[in-house]
N, C-alpha and C. Protein backbone atom coordinates (compact mmCIF):
# COMPACT_ATOMS: atom_id res chain seq x y z
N UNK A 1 92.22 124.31 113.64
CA UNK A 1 91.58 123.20 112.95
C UNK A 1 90.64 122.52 113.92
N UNK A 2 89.74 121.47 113.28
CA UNK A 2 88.60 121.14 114.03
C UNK A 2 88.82 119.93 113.05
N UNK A 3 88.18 119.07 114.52
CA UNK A 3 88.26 117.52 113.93
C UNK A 3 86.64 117.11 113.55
N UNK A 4 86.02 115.95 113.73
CA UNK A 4 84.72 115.80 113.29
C UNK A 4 83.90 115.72 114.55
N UNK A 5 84.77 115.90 116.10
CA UNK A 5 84.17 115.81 117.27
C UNK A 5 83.58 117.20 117.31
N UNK A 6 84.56 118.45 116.71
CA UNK A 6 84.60 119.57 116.58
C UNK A 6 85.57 120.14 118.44
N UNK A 7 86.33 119.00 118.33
CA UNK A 7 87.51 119.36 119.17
C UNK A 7 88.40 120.35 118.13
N UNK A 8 89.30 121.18 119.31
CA UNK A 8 89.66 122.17 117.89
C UNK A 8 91.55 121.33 118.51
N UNK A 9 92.55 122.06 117.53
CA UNK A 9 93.81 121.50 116.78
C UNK A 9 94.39 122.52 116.50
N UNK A 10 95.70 122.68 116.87
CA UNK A 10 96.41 123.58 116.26
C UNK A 10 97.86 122.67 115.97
N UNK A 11 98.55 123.22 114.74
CA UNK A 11 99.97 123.01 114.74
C UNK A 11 100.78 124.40 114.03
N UNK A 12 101.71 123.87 114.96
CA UNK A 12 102.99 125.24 114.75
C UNK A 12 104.17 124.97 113.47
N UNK A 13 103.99 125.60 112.73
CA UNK A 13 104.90 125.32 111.62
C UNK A 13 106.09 125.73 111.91
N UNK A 14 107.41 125.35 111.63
CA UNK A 14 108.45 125.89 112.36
C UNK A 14 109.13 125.96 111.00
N UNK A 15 110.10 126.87 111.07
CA UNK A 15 111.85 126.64 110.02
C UNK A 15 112.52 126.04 110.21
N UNK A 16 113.62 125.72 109.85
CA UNK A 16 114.54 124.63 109.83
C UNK A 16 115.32 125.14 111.61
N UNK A 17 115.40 126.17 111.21
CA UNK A 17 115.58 126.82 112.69
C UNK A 17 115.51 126.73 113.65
N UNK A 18 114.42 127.00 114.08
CA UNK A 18 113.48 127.30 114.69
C UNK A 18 112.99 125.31 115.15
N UNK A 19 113.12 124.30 114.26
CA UNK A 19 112.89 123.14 114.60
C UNK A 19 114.36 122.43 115.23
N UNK A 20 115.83 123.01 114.92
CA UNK A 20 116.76 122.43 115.33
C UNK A 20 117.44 123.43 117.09
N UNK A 21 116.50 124.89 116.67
CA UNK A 21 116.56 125.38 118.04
C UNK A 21 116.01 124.30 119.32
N UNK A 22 116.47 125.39 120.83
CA UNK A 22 116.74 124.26 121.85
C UNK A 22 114.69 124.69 122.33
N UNK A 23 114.32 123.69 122.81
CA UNK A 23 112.75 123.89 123.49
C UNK A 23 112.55 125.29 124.19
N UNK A 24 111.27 125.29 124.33
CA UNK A 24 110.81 126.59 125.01
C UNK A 24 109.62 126.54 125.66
N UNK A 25 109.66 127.29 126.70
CA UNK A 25 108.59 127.24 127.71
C UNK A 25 106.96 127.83 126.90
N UNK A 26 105.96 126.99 127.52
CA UNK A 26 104.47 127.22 127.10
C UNK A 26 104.08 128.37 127.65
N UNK A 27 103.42 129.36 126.48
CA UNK A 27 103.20 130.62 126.96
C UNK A 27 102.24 130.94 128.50
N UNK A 28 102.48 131.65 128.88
CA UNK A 28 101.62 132.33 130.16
C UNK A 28 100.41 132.42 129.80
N UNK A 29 99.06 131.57 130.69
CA UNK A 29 97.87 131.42 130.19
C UNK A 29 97.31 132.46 130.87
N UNK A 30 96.06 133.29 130.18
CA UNK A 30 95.54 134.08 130.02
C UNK A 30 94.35 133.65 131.93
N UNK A 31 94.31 134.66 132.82
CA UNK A 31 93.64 133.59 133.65
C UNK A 31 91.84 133.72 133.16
N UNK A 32 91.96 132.57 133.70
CA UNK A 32 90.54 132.22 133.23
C UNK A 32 89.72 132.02 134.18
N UNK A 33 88.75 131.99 135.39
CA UNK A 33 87.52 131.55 136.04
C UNK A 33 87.28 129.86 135.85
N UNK A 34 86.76 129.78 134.52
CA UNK A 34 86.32 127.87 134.29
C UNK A 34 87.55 127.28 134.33
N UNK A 35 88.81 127.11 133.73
CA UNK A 35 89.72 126.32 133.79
C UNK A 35 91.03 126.32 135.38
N UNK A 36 90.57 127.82 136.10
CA UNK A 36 91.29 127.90 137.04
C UNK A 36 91.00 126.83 138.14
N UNK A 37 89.53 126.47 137.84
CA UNK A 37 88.63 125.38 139.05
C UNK A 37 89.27 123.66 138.34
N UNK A 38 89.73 123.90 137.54
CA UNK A 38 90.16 122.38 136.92
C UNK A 38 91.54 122.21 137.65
N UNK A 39 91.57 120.85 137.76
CA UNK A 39 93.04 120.47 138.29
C UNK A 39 94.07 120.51 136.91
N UNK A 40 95.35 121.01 137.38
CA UNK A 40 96.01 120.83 136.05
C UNK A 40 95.86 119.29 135.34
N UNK A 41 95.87 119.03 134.20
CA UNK A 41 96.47 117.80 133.65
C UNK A 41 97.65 117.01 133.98
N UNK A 42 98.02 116.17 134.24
CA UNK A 42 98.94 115.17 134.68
C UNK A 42 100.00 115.33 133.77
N UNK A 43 99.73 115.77 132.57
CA UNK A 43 100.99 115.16 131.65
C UNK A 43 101.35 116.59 131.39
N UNK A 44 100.59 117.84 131.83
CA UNK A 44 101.43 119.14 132.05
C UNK A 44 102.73 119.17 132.83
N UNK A 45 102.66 118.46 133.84
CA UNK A 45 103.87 118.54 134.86
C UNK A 45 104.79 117.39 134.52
N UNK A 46 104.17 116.09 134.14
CA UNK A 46 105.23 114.94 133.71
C UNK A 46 105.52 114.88 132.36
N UNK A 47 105.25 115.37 131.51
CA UNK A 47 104.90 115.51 130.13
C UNK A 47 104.37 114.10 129.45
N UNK A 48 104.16 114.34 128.01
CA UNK A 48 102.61 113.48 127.52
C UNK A 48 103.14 112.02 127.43
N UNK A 49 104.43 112.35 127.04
CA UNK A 49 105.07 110.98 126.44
C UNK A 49 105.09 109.62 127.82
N UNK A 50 105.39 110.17 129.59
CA UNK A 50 105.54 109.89 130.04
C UNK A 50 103.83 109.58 130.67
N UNK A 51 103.05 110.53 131.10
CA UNK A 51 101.51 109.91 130.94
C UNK A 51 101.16 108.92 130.25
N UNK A 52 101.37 109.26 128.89
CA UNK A 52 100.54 107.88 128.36
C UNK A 52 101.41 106.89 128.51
N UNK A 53 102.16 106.36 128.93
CA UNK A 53 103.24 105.14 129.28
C UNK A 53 102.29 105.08 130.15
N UNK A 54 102.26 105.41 131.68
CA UNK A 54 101.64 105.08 132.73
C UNK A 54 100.47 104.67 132.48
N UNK A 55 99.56 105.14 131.71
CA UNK A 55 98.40 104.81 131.79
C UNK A 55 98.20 103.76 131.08
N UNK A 56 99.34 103.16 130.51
CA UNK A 56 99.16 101.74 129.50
C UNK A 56 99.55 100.98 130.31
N UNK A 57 100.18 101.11 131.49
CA UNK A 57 100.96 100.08 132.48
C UNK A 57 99.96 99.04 133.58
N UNK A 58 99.95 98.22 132.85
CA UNK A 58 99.37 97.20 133.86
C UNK A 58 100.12 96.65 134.92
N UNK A 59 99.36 95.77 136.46
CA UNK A 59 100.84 95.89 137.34
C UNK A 59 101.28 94.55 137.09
N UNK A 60 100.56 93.74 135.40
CA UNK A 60 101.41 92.16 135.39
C UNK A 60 102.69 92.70 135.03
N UNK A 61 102.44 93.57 133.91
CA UNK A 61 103.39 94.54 132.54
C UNK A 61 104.66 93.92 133.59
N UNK A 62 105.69 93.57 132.70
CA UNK A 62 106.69 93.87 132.57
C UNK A 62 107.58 95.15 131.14
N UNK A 63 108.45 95.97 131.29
CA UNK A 63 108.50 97.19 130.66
C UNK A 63 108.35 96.32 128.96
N UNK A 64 108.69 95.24 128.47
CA UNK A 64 108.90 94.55 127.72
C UNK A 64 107.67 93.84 127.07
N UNK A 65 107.07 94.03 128.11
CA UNK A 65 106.22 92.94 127.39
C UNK A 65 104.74 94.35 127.24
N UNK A 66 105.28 95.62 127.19
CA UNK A 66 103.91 97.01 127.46
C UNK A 66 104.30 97.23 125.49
N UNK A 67 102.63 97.51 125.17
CA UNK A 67 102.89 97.79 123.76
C UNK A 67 103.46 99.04 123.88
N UNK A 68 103.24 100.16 124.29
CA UNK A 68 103.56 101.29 124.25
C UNK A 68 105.16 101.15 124.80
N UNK A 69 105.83 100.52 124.93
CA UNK A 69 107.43 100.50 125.60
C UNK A 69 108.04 100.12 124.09
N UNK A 70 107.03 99.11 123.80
CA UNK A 70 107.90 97.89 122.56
C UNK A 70 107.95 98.99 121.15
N UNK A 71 106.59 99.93 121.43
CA UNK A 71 106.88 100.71 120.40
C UNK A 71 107.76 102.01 120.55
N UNK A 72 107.67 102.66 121.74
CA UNK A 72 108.93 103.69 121.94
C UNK A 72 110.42 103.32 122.33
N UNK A 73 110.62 101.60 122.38
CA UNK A 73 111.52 101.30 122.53
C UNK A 73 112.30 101.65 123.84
N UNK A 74 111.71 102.36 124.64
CA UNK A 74 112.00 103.36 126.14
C UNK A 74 111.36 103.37 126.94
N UNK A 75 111.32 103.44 128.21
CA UNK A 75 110.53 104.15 128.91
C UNK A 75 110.83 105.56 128.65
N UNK A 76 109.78 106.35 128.60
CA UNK A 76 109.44 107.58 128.92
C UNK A 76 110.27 108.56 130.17
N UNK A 77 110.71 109.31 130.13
CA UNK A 77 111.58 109.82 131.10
C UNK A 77 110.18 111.12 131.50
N UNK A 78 110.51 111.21 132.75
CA UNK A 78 109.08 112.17 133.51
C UNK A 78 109.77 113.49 132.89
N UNK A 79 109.54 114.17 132.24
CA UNK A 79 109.57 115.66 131.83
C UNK A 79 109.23 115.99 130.16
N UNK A 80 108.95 117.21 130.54
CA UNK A 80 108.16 118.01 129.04
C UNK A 80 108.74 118.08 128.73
N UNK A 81 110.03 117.87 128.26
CA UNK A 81 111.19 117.89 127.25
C UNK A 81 111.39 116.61 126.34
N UNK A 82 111.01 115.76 127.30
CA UNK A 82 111.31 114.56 126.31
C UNK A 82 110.67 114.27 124.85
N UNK A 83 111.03 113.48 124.25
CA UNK A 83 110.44 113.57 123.02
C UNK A 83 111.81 112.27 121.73
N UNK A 84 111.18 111.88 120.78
CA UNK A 84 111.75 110.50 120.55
C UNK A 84 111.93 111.78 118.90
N UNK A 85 113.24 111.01 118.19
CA UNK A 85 113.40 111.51 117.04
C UNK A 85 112.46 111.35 115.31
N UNK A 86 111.89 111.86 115.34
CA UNK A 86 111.63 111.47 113.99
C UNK A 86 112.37 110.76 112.85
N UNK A 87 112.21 109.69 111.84
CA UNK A 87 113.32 109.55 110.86
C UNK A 87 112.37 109.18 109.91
N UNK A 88 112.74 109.77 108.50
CA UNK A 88 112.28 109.40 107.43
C UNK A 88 112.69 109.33 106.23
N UNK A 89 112.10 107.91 105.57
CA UNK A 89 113.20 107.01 104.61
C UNK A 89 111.67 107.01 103.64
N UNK A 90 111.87 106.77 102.49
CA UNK A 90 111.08 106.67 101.37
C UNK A 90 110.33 105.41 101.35
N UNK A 91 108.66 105.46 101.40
CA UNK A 91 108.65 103.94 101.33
C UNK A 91 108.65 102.78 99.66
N UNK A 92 108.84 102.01 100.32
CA UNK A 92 109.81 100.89 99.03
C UNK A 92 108.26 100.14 98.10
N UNK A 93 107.94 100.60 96.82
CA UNK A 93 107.17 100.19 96.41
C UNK A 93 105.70 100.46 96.54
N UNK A 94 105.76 101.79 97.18
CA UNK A 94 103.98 102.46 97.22
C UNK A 94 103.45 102.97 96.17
N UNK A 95 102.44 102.44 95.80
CA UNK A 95 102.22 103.11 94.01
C UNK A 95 101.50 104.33 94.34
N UNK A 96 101.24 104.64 95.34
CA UNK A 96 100.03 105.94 95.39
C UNK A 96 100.86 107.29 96.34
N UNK A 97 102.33 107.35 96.12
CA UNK A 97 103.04 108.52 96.40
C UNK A 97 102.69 109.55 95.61
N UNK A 98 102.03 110.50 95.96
CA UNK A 98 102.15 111.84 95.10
C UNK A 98 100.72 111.82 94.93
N UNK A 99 99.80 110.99 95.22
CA UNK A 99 98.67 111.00 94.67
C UNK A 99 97.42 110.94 96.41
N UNK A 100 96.81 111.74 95.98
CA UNK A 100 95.74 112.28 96.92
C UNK A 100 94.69 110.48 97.07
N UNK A 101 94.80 110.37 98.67
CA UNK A 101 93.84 109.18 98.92
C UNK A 101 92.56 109.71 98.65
N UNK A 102 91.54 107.99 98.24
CA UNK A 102 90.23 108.56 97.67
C UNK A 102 89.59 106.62 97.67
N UNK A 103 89.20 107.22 98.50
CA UNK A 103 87.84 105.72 97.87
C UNK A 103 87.33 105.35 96.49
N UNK A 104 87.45 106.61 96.11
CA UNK A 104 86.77 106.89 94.39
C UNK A 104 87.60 105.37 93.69
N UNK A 105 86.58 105.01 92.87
CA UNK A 105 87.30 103.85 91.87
C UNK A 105 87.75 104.36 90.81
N UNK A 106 87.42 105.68 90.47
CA UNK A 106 87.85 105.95 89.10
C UNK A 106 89.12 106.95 89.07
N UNK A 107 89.92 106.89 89.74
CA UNK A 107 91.44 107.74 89.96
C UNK A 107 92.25 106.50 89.84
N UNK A 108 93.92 107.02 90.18
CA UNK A 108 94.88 106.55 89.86
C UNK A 108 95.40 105.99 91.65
N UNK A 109 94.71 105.99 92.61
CA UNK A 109 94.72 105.33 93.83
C UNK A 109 94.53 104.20 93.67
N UNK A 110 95.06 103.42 94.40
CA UNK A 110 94.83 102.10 94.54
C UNK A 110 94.73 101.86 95.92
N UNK A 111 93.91 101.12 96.23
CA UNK A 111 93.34 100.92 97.77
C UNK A 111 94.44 99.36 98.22
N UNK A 112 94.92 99.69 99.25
CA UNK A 112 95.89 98.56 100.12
C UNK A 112 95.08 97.02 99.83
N UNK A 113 94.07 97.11 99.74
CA UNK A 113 92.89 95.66 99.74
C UNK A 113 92.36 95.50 98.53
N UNK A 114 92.34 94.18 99.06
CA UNK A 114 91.24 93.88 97.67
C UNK A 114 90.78 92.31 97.77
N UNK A 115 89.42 92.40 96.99
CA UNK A 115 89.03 90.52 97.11
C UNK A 115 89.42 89.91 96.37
N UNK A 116 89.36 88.93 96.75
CA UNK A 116 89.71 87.62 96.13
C UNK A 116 88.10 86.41 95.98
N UNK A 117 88.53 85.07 95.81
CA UNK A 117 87.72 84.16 95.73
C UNK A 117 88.47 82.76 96.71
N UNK A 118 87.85 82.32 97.30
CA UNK A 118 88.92 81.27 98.17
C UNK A 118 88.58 79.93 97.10
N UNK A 119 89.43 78.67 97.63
CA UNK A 119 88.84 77.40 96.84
C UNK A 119 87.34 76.86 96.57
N UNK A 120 86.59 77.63 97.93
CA UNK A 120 85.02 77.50 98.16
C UNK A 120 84.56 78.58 96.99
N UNK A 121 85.37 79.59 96.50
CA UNK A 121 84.22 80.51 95.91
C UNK A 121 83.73 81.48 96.89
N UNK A 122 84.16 81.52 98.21
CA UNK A 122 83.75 82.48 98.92
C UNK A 122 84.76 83.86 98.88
N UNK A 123 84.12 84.85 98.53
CA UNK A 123 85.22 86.67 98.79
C UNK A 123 85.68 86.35 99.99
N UNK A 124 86.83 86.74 100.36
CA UNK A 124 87.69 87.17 101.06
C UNK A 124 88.60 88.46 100.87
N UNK A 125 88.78 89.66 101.85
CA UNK A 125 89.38 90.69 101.51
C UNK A 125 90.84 90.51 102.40
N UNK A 126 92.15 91.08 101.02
CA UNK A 126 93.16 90.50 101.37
C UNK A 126 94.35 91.96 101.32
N UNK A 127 95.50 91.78 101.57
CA UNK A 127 96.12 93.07 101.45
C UNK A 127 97.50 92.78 100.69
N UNK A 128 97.70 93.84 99.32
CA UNK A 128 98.24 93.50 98.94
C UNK A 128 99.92 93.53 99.21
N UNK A 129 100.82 92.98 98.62
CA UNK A 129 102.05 92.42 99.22
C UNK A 129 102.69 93.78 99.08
N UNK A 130 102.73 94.56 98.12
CA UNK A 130 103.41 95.95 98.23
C UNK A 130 103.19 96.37 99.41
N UNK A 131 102.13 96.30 99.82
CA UNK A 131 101.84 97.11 101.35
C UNK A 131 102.55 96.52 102.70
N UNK A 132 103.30 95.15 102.84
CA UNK A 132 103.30 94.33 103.64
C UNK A 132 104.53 95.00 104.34
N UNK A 133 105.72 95.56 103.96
CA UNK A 133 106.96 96.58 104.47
C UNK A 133 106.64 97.80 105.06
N UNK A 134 105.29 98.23 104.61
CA UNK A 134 104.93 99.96 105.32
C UNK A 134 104.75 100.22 106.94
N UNK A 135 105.32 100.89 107.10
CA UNK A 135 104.72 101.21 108.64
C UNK A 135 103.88 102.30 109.01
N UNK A 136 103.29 102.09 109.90
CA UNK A 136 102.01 102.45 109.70
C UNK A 136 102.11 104.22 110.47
N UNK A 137 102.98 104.66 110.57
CA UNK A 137 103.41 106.42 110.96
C UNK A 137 104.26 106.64 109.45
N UNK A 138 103.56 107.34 108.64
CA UNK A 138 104.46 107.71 107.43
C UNK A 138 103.79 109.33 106.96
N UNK A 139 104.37 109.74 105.75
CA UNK A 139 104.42 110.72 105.09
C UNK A 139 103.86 110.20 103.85
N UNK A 140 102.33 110.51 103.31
CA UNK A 140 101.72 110.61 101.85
C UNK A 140 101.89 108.97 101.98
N UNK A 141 101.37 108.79 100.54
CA UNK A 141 101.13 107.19 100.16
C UNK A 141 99.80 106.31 100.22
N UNK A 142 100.13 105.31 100.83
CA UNK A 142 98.80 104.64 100.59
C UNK A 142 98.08 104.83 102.68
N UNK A 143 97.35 105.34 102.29
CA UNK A 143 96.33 105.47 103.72
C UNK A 143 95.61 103.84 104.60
N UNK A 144 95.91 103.88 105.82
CA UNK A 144 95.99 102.82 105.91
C UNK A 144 94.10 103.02 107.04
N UNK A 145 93.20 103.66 106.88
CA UNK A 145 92.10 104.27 107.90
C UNK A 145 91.41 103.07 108.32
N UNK A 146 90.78 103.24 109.64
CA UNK A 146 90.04 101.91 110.41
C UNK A 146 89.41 102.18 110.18
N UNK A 147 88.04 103.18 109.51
CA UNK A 147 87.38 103.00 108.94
C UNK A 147 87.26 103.50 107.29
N UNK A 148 87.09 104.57 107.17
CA UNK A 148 86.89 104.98 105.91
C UNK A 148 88.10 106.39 105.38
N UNK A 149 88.58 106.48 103.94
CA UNK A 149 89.49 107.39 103.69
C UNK A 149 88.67 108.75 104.10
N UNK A 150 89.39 109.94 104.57
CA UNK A 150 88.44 111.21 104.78
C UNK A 150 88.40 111.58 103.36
N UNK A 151 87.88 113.03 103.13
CA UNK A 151 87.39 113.14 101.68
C UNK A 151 88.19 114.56 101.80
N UNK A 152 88.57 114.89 100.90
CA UNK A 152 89.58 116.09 100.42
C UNK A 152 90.91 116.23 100.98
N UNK A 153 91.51 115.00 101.33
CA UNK A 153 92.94 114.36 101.79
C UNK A 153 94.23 114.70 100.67
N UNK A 154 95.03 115.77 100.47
CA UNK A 154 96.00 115.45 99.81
C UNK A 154 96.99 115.12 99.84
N UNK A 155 97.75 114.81 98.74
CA UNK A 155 99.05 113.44 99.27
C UNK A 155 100.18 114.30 100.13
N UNK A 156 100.27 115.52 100.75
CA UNK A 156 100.89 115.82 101.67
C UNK A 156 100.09 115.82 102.92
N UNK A 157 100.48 114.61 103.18
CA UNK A 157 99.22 114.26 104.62
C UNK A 157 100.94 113.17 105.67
N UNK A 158 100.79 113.37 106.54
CA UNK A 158 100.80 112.88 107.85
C UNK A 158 100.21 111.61 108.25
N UNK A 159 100.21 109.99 108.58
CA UNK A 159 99.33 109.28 109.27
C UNK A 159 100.20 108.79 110.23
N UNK A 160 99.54 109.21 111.30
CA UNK A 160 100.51 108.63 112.55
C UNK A 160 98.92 107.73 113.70
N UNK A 161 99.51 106.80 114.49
CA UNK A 161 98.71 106.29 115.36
C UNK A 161 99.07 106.98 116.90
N UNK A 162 98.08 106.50 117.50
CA UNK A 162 97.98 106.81 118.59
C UNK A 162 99.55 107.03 119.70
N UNK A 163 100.05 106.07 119.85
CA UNK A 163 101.63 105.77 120.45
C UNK A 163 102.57 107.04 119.68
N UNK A 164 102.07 107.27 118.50
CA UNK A 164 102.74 108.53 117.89
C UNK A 164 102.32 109.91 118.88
N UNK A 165 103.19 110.02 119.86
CA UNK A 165 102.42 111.47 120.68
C UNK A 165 101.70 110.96 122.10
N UNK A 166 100.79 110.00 122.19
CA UNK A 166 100.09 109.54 122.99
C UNK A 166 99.16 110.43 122.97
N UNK A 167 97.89 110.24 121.76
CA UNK A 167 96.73 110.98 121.33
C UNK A 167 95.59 109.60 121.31
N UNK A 168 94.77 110.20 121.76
CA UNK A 168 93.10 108.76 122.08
C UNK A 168 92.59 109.34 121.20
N UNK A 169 92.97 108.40 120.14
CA UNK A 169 91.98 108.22 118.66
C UNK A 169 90.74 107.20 118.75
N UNK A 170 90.70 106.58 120.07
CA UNK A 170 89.80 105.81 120.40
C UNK A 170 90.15 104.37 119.73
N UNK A 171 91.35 104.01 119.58
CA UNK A 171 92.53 103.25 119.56
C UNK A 171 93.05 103.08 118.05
N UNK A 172 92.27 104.11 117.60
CA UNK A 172 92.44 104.67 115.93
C UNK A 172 94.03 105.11 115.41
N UNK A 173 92.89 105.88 114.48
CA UNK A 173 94.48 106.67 113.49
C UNK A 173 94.11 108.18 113.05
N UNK A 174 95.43 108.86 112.70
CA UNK A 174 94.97 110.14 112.26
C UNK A 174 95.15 110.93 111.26
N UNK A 175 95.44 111.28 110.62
CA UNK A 175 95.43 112.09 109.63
C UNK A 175 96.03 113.42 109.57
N UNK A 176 97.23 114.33 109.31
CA UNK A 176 97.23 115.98 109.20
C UNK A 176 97.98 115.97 107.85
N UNK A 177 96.70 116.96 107.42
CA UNK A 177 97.07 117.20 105.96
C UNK A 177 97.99 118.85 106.26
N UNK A 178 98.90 118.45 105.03
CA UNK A 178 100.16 120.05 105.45
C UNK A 178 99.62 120.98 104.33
N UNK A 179 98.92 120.50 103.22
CA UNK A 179 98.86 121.72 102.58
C UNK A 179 97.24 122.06 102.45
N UNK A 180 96.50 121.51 102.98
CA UNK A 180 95.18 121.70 103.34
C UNK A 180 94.83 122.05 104.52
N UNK A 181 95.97 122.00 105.20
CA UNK A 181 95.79 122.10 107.11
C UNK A 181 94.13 121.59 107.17
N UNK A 182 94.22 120.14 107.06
CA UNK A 182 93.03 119.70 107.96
C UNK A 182 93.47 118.16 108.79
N UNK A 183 92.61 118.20 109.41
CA UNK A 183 93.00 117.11 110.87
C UNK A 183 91.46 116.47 110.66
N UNK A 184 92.07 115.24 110.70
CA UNK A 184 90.88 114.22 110.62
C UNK A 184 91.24 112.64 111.62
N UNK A 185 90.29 111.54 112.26
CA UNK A 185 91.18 110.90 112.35
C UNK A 185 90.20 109.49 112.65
N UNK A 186 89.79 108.33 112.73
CA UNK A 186 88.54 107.26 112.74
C UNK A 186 89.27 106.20 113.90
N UNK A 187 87.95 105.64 114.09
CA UNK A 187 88.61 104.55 115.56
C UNK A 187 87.82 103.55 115.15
């Protein structure tokens, strides 16, 4: 897959198996000339989860007060093994489960926002209260994009942020659709 940078993406579909089997070593790279002159990556040897911690660490930071701690709830332990559990619960009151995101006005989507009029008569754009319980790493539903919905998104989609993985969306969000296999993601 290819994003809109035309960075390319891959994901590994696994079985139930095969996902509750124990980890496994990254295949033997092919040698190469251009990448042999590169220094390895940092988060090859410490793994990713533990990189991007570091690189969010300021030296006021206390571990508590680092967004990236408050959201993994951990520090990061230095190795490619680590990795935080997934859990997933149904969300409570999303009207747009099952249904493909779309800017379009004329579908059965309903967009998280909407205006209003204040006491002045001035628009204001507001979000509605169904949305106010969602968190913002889920499965299908209502799309939450910093800028605009992508276009041929179906409701088996993925939105996870950045701290999900420690991926530079350019402090964005992302998108992986499972039955379209496409990767999209806006900052």
């Amino acid at each position: 897959m290819e994003d809109i940078l035309g960075c390319s993406y891959a994901v590994i579909l696994l079985t139930q198996q095969e996902f509750n089997g124990p980890f496994c070593e990254p295949p033997e790279l092919i040698p190469n000339h251009y990448r042999n002159q590169q220094d390895t990556p940092e988060w090859m040897t410490t793994g990713s989860a533990f990189s991007y911690f570091q690189a969010s660490v300021r030296p006021k930071d206390t571990p508590e007060s680092n967004f990236v701690y408050r959201k993994m709830g951990t520090i990061p332990e230095q190795s490619l093994a680590f990795n935080l559990a997934i859990s997933c619960k149904p969300r409570a009151f999303d009207p747009n489960a099952g249904i493909s995101p779309t800017e379009r006005n004329n579908t059965e989507y309903q967009s998280i926002r909407y205006f209003s009029k204040d006491a002045e008569g001035k628009s204001k754009c507001e979000t509605h209260q169904w949305h106010s319980a969602h968190q913002p790493d889920h499965l299908g539903g209502s799309m939450v994009p910093l800028q605009s919905i992508p276009d041929g998104m179906s409701p088996f989609y993925i939105e996870f942020e950045e701290y999900f993985g420690g991926y530079n969306f350019g402090t964005g969000n992302a998108w992986l659709d499972f039955k379209n296999m496409k990767f999209d993601f806006s900052c």
